[in-house]
PDB file of N, CA and C in Angstrom:
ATOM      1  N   UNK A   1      54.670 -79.095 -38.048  1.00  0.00           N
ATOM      2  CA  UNK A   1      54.978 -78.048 -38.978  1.00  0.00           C
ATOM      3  C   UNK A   1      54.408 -76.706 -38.494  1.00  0.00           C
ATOM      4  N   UNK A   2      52.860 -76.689 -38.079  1.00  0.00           N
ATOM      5  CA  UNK A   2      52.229 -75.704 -37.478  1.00  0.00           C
ATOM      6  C   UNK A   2      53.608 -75.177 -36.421  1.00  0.00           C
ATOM      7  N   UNK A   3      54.288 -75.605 -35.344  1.00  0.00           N
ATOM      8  CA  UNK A   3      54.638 -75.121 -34.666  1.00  0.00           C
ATOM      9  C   UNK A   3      56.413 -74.253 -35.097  1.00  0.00           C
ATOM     10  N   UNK A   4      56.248 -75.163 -35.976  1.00  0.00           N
ATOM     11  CA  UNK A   4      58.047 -74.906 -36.416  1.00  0.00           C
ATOM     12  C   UNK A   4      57.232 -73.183 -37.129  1.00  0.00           C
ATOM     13  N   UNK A   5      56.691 -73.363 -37.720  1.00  0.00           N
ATOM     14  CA  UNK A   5      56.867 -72.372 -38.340  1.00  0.00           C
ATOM     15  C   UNK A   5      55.911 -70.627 -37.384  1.00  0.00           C
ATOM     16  N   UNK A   6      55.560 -71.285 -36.393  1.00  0.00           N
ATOM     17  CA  UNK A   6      54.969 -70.084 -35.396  1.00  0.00           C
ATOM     18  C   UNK A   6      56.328 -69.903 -34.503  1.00  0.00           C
ATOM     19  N   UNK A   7      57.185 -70.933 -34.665  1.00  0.00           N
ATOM     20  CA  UNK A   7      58.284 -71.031 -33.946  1.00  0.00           C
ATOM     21  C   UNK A   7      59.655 -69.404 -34.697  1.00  0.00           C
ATOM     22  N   UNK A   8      59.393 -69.818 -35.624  1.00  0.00           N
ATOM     23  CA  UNK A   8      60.011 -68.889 -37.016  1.00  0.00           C
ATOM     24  C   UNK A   8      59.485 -67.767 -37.045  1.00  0.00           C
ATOM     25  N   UNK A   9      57.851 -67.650 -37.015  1.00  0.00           N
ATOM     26  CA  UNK A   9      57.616 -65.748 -36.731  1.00  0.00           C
ATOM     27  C   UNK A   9      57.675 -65.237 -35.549  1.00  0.00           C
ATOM     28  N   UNK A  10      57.721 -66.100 -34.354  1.00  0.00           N
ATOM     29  CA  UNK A  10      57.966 -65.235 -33.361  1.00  0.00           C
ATOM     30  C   UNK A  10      59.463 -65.303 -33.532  1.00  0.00           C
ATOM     31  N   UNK A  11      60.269 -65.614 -33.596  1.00  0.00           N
ATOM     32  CA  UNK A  11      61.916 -65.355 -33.673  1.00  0.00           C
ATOM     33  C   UNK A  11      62.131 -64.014 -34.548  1.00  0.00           C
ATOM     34  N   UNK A  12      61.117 -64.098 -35.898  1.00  0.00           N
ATOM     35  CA  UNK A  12      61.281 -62.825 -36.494  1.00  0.00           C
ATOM     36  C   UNK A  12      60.863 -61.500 -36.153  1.00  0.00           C
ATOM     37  N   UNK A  13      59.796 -61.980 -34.671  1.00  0.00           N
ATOM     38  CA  UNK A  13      59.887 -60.657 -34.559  1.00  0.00           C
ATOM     39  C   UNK A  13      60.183 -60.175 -33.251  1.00  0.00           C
ATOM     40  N   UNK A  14      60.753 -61.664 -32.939  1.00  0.00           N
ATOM     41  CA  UNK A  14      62.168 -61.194 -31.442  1.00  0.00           C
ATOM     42  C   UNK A  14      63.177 -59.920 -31.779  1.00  0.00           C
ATOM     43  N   UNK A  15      63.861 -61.070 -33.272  1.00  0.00           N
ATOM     44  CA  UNK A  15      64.854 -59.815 -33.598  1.00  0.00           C
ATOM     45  C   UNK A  15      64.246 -58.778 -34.298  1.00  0.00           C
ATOM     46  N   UNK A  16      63.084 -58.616 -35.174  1.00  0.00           N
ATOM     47  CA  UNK A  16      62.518 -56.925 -35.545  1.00  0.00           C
ATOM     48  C   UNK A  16      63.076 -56.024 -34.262  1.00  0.00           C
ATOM     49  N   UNK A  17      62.039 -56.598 -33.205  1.00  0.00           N
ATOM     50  CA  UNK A  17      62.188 -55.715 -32.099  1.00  0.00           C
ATOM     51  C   UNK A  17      63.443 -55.139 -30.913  1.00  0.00           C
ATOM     52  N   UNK A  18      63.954 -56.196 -31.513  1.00  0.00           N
ATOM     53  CA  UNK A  18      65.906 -56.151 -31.490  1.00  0.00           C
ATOM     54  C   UNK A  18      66.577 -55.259 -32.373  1.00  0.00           C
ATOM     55  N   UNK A  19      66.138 -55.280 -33.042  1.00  0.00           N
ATOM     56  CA  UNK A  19      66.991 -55.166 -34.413  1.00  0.00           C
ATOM     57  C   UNK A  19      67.171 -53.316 -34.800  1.00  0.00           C
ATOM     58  N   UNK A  20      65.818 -52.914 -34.070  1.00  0.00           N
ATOM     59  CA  UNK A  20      65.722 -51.658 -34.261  1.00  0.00           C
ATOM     60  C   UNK A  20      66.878 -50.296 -33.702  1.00  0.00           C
ATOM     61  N   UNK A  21      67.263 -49.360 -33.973  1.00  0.00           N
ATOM     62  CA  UNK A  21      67.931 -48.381 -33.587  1.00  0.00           C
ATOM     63  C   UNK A  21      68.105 -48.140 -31.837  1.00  0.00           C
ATOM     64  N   UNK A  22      68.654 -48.122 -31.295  1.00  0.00           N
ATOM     65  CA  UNK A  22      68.813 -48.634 -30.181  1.00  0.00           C
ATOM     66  C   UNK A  22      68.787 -46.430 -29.309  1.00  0.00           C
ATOM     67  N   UNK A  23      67.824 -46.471 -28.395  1.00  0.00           N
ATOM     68  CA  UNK A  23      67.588 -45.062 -27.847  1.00  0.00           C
ATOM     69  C   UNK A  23      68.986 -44.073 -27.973  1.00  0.00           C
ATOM     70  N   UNK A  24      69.048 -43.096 -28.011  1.00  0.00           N
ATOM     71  CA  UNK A  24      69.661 -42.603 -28.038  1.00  0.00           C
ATOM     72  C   UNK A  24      70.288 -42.624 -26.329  1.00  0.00           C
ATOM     73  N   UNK A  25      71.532 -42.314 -26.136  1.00  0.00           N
ATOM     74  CA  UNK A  25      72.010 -42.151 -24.623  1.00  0.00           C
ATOM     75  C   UNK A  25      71.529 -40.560 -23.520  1.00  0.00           C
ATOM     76  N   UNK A  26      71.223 -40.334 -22.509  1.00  0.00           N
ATOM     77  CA  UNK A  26      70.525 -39.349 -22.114  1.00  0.00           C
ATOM     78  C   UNK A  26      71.735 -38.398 -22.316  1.00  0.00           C
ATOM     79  N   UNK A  27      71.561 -36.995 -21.791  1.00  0.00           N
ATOM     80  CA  UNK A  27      72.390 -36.178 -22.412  1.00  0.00           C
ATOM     81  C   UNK A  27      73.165 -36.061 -21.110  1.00  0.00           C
ATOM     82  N   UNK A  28      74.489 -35.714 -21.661  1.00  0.00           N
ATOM     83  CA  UNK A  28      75.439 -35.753 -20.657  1.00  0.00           C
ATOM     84  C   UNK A  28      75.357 -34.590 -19.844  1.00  0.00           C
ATOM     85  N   UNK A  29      75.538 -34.406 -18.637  1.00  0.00           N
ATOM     86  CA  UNK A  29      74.933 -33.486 -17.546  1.00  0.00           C
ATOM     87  C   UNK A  29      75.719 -31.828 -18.057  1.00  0.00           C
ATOM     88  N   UNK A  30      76.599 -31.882 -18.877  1.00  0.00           N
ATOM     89  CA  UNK A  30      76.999 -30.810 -19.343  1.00  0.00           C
ATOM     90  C   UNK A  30      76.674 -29.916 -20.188  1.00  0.00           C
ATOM     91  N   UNK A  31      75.844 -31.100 -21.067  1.00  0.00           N
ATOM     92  CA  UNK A  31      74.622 -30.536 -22.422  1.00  0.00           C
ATOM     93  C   UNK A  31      73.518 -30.284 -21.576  1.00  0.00           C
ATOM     94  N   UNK A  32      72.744 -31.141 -20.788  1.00  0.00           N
ATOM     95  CA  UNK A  32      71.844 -30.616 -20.296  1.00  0.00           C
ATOM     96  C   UNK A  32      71.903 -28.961 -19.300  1.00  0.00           C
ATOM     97  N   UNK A  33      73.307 -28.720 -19.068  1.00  0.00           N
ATOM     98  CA  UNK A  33      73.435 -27.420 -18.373  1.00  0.00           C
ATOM     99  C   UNK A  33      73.186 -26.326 -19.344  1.00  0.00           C
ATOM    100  N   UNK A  34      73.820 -26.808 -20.435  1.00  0.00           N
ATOM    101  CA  UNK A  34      73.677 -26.183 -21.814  1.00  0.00           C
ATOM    102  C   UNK A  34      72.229 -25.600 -22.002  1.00  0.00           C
ATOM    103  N   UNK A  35      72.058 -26.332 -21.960  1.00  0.00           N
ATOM    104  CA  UNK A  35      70.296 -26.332 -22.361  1.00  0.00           C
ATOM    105  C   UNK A  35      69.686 -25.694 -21.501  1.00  0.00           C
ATOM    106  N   UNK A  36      69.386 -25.698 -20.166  1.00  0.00           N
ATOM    107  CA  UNK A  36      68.861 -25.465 -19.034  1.00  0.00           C
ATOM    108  C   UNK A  36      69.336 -23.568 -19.316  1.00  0.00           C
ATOM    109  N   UNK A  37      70.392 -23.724 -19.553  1.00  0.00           N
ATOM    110  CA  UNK A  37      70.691 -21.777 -19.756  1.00  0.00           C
ATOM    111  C   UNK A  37      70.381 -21.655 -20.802  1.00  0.00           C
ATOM    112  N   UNK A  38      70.470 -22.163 -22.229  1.00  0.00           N
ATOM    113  CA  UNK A  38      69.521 -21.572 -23.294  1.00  0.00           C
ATOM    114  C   UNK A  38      68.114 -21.219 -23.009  1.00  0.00           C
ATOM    115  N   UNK A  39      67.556 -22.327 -22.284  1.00  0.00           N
ATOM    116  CA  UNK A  39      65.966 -21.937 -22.024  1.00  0.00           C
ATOM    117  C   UNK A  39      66.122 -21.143 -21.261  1.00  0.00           C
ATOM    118  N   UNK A  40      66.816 -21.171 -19.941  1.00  0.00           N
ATOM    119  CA  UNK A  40      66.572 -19.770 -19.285  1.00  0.00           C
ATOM    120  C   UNK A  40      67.045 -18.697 -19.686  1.00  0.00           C
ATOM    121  N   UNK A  41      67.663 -18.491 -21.244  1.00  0.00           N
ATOM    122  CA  UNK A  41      67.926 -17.281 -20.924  1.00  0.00           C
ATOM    123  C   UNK A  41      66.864 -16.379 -22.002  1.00  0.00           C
ATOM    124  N   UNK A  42      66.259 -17.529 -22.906  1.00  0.00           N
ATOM    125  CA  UNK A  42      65.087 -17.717 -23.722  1.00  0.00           C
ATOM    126  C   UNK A  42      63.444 -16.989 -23.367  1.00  0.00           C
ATOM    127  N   UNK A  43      63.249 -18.016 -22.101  1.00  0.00           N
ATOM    128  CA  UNK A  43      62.565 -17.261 -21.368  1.00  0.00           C
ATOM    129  C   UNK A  43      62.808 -15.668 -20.534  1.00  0.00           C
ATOM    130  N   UNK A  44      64.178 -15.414 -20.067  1.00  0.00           N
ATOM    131  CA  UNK A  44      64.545 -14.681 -19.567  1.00  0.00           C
ATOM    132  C   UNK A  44      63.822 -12.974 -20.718  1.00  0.00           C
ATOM    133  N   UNK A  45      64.522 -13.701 -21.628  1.00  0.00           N
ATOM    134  CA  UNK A  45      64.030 -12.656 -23.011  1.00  0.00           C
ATOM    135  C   UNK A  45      62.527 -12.609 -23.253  1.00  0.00           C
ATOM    136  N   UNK A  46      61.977 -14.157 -23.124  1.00  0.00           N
ATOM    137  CA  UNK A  46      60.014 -13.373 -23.222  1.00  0.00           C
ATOM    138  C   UNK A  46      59.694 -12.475 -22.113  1.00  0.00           C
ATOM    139  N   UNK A  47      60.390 -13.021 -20.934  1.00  0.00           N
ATOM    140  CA  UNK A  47      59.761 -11.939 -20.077  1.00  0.00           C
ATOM    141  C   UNK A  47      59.758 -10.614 -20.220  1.00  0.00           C
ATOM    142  N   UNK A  48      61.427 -10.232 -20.573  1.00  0.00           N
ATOM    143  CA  UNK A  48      61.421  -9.031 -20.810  1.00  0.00           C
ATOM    144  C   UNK A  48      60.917  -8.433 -21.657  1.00  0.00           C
ATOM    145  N   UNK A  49      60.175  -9.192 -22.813  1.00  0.00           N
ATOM    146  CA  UNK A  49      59.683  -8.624 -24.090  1.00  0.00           C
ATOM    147  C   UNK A  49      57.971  -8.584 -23.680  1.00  0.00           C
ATOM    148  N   UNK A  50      57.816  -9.066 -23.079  1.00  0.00           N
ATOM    149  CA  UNK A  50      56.120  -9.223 -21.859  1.00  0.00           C
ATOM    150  C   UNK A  50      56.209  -7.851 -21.422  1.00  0.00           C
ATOM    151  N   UNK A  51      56.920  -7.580 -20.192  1.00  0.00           N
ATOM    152  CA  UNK A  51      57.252  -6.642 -19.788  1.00  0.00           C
ATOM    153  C   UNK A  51      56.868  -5.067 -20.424  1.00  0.00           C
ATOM    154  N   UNK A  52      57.587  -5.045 -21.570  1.00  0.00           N
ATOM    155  CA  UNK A  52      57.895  -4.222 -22.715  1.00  0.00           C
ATOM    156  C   UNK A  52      56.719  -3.999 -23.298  1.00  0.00           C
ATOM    157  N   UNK A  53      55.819  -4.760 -23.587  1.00  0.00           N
ATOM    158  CA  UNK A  53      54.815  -4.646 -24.062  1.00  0.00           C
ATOM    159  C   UNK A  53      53.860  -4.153 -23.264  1.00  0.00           C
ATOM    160  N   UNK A  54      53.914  -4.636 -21.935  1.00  0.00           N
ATOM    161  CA  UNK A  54      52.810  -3.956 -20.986  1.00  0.00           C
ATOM    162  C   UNK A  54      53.138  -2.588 -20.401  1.00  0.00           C
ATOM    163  N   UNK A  55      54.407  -2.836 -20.166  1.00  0.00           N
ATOM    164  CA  UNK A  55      54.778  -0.927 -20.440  1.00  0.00           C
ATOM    165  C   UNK A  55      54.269  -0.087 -21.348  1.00  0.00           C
ATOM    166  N   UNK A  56      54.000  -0.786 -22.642  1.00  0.00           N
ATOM    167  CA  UNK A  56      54.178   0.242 -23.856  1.00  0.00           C
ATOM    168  C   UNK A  56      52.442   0.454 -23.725  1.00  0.00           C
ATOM    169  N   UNK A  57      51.734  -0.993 -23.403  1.00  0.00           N
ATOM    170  CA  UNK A  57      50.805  -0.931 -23.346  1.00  0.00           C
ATOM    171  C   UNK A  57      49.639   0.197 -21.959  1.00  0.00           C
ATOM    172  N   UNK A  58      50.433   0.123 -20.650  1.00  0.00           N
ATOM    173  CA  UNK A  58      50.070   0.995 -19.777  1.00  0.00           C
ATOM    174  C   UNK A  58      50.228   2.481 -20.128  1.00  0.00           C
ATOM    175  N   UNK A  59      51.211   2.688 -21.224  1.00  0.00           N
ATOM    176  CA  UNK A  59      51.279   3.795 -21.705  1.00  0.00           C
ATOM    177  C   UNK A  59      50.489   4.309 -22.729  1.00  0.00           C
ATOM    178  N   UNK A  60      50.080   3.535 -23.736  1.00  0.00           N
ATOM    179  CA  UNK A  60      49.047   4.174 -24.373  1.00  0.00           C
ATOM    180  C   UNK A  60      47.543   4.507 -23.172  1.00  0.00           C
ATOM    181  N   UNK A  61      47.447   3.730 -22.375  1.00  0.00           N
ATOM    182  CA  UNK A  61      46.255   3.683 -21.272  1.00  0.00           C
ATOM    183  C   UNK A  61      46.499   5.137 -20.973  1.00  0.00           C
ATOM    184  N   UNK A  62      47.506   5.119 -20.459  1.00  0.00           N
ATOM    185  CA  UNK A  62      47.312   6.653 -19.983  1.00  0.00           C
ATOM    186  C   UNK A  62      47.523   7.695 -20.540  1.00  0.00           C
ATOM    187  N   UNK A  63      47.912   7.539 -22.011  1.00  0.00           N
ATOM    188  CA  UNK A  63      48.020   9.038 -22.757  1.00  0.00           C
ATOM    189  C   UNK A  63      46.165   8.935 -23.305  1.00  0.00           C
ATOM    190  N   UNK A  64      45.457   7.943 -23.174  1.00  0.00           N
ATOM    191  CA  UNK A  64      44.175   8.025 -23.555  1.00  0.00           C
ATOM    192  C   UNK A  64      43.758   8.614 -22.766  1.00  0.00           C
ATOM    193  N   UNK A  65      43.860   7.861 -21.389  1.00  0.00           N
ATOM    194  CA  UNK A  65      43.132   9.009 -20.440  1.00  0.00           C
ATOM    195  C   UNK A  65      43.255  10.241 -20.446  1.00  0.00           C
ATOM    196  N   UNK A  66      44.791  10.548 -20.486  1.00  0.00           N
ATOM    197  CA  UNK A  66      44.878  12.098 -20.411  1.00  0.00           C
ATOM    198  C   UNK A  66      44.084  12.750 -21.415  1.00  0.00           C
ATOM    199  N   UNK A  67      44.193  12.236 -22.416  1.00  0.00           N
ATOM    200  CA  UNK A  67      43.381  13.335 -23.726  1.00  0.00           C
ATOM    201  C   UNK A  67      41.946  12.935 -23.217  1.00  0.00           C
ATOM    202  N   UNK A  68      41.247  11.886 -22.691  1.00  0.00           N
ATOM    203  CA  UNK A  68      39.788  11.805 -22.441  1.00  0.00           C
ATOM    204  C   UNK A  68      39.333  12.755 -20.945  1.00  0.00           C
ATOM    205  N   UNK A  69      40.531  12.806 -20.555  1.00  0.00           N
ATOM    206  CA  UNK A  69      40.219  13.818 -19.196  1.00  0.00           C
ATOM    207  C   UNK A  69      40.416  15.792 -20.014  1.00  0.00           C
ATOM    208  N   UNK A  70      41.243  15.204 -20.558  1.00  0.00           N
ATOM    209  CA  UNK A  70      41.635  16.865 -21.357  1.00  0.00           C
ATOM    210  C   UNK A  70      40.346  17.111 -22.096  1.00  0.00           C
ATOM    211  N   UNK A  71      39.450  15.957 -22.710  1.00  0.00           N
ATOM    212  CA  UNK A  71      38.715  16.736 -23.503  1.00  0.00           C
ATOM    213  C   UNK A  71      37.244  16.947 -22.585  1.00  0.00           C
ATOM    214  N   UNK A  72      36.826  16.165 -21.333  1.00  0.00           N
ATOM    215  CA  UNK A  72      36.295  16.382 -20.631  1.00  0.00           C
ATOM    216  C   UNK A  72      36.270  17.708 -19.661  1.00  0.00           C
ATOM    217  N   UNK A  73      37.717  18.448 -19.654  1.00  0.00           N
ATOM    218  CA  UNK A  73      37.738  19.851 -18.701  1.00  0.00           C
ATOM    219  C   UNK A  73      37.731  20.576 -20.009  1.00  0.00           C
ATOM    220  N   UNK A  74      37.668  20.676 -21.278  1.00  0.00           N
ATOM    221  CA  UNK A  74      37.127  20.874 -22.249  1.00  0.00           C
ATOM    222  C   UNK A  74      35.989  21.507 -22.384  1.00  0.00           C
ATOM    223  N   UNK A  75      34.960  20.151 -22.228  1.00  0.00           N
ATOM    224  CA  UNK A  75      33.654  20.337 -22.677  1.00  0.00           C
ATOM    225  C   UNK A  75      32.915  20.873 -21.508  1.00  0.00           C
ATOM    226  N   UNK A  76      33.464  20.220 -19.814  1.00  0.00           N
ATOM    227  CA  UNK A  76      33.543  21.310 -18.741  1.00  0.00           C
ATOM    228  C   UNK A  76      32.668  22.548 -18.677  1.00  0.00           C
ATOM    229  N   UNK A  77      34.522  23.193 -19.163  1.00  0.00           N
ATOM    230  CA  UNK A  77      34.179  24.869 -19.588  1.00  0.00           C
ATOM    231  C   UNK A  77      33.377  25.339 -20.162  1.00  0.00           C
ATOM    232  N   UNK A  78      33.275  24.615 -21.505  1.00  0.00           N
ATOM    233  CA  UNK A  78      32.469  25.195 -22.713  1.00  0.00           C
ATOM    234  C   UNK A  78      30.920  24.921 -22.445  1.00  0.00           C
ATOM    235  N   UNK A  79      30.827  24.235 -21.607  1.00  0.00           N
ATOM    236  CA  UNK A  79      28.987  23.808 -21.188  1.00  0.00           C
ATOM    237  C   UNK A  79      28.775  25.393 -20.033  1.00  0.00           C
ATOM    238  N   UNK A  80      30.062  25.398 -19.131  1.00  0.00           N
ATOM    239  CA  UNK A  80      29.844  26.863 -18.272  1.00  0.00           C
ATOM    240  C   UNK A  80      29.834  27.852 -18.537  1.00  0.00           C
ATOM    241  N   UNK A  81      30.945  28.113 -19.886  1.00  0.00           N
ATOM    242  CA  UNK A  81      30.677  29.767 -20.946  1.00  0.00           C
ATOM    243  C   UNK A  81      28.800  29.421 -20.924  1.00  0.00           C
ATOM    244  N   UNK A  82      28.905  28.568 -21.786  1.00  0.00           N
ATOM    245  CA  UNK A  82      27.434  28.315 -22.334  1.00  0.00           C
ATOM    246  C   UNK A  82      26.354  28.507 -21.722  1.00  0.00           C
ATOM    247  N   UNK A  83      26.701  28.131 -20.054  1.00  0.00           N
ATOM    248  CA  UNK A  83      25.549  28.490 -18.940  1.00  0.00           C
ATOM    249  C   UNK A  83      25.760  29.732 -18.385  1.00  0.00           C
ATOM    250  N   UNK A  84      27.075  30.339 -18.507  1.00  0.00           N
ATOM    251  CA  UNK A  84      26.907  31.758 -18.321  1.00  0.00           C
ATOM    252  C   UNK A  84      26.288  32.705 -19.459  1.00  0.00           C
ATOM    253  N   UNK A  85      26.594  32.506 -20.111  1.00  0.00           N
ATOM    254  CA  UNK A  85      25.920  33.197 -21.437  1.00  0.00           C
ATOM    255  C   UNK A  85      24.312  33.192 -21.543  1.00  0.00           C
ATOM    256  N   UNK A  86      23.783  31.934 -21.400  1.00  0.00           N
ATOM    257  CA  UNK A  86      22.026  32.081 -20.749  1.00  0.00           C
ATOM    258  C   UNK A  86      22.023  32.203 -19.824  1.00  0.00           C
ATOM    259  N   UNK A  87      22.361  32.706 -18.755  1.00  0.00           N
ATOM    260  CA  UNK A  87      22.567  33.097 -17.359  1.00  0.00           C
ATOM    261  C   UNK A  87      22.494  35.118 -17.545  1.00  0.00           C
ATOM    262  N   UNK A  88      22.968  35.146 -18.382  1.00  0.00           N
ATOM    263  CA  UNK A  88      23.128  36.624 -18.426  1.00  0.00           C
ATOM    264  C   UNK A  88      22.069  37.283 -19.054  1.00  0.00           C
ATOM    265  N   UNK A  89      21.807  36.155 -20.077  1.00  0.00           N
ATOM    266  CA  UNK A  89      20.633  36.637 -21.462  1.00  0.00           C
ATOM    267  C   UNK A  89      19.563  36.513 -20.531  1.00  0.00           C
ATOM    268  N   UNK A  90      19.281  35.710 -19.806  1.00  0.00           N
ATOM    269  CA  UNK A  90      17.722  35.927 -18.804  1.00  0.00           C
ATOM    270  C   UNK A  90      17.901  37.092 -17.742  1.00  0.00           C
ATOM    271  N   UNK A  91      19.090  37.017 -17.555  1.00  0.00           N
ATOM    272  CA  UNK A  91      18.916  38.555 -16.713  1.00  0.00           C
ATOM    273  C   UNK A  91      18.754  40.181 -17.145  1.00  0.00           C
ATOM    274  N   UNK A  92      18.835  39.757 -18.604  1.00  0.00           N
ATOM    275  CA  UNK A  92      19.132  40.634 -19.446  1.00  0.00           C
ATOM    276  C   UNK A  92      17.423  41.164 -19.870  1.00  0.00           C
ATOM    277  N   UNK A  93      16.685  39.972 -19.940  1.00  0.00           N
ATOM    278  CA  UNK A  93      15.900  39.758 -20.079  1.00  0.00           C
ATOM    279  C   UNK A  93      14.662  40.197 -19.256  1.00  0.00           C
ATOM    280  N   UNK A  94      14.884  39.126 -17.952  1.00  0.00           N
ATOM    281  CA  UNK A  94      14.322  39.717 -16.597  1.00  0.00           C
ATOM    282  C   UNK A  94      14.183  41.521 -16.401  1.00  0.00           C
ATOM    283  N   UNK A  95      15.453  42.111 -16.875  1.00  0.00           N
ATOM    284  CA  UNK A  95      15.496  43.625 -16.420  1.00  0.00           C
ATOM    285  C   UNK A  95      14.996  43.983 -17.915  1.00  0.00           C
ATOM    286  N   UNK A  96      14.563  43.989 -18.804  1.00  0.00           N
ATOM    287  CA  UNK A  96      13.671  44.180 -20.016  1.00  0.00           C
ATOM    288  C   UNK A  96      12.464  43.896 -19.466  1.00  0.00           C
ATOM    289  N   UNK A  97      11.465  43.203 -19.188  1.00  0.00           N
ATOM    290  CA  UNK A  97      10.557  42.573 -18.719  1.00  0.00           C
ATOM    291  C   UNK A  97      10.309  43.950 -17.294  1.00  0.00           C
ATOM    292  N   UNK A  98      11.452  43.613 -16.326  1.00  0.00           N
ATOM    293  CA  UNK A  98      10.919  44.609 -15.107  1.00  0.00           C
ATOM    294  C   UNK A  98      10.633  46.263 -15.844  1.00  0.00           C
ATOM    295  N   UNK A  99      11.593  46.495 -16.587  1.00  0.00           N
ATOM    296  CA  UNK A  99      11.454  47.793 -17.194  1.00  0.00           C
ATOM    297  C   UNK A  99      10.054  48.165 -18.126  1.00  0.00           C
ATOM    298  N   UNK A 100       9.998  46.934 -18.411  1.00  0.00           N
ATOM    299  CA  UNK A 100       8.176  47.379 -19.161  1.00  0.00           C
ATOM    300  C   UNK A 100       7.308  47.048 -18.137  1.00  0.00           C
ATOM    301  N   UNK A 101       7.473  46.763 -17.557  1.00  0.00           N
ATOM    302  CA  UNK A 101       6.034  46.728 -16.448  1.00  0.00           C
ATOM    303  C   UNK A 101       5.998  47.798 -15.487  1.00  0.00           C
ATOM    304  N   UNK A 102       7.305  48.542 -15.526  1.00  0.00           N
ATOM    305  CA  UNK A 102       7.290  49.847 -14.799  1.00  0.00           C
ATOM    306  C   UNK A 102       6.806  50.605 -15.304  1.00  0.00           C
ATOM    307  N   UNK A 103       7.139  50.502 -16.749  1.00  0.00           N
ATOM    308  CA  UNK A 103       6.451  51.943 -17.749  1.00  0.00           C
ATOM    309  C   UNK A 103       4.912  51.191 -18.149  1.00  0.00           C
ATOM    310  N   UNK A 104       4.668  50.329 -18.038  1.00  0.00           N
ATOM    311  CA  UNK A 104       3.111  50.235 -17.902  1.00  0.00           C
ATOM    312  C   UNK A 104       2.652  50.424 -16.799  1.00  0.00           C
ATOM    313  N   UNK A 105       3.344  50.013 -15.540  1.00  0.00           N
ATOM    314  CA  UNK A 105       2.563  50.478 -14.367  1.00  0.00           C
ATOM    315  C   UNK A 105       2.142  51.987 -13.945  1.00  0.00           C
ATOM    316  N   UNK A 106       3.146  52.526 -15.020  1.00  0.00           N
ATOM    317  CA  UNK A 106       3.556  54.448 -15.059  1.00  0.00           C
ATOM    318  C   UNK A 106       2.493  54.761 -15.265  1.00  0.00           C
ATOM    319  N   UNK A 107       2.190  54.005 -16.378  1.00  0.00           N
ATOM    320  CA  UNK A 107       1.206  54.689 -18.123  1.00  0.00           C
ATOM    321  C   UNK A 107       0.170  54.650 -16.994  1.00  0.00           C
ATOM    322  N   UNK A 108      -0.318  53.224 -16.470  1.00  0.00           N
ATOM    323  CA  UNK A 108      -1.596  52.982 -16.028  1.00  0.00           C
ATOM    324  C   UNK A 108      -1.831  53.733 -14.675  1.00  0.00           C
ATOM    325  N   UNK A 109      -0.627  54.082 -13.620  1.00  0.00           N
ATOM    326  CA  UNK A 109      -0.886  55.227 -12.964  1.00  0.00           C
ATOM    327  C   UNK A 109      -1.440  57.478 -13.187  1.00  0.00           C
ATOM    328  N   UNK A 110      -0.967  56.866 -14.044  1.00  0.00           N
ATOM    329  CA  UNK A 110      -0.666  58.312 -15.111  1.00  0.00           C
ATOM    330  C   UNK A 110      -2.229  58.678 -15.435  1.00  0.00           C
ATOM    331  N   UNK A 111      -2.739  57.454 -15.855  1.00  0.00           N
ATOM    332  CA  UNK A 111      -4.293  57.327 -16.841  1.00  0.00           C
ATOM    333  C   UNK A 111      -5.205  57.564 -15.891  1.00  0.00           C
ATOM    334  N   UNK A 112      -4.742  56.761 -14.574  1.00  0.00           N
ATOM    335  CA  UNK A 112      -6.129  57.032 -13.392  1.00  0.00           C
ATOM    336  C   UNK A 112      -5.706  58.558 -13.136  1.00  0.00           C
ATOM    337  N   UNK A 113      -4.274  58.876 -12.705  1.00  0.00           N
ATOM    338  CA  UNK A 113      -4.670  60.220 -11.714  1.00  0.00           C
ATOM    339  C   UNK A 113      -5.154  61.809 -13.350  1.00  0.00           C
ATOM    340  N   UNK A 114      -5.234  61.033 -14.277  1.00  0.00           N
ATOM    341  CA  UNK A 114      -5.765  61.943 -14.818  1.00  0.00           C
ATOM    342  C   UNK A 114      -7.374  62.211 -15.788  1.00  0.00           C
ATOM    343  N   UNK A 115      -7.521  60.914 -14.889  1.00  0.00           N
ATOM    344  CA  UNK A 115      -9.292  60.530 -15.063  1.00  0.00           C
ATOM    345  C   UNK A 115     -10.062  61.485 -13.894  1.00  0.00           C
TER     346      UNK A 115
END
């Protein structure tokens, strides 16, 4: 009896494993051409949209630079007004300075030859 009936579940699950939906057939070489140009033309389109983006993206790069270089010949200038401007004020200065030590050197010549 033991065997009749181990005899009976493996048969049942001969045919389970029979019994099931049977693979589908591979695709006929005409669908697969099909396919093969959808994806390539799929991909064809990320690339170009890759592309597009790194364009758009090299382009913001360089309108940054430009304004970070623009504001650098900018600040440039405005540091050289700035160093000309104390550049002038010490000379301005300097010849204030030489001019009183002339008229003190005057005064103090003046004082001896009239001692």
């Amino acid at each position: 009896m033991k065997k009749t009936i181990a005899t009976l579940i493996a048969g049942l699950f001969a045919t389970a494993a029979f019994a099931q939906a049977p693979t589908p057939a591979a695709t006929t070489p005409a669908a697969a051409k099909v396919e093969a140009k959808v994806e390539a033309k799929q991909e064809k389109q990320a690339a170009k949209a890759d592309v597009k983006e790194t364009k758009a993206a090299a382009k913001a790069d360089v309108k940054e630079a430009k304004q970070a270089a623009k504001a650098d010949v900018k600040e440039a200038k405005h540091d050289a007004k700035e160093a000309k401007r104390e550049a002038k004020a010490e000379v301005k200065e300097a010849k204030a300075d030489a001019k009183q030590a002339k008229a003190e050197h005057k005064a103090t010549t003046v004082a001896a030859a009239t001692k």
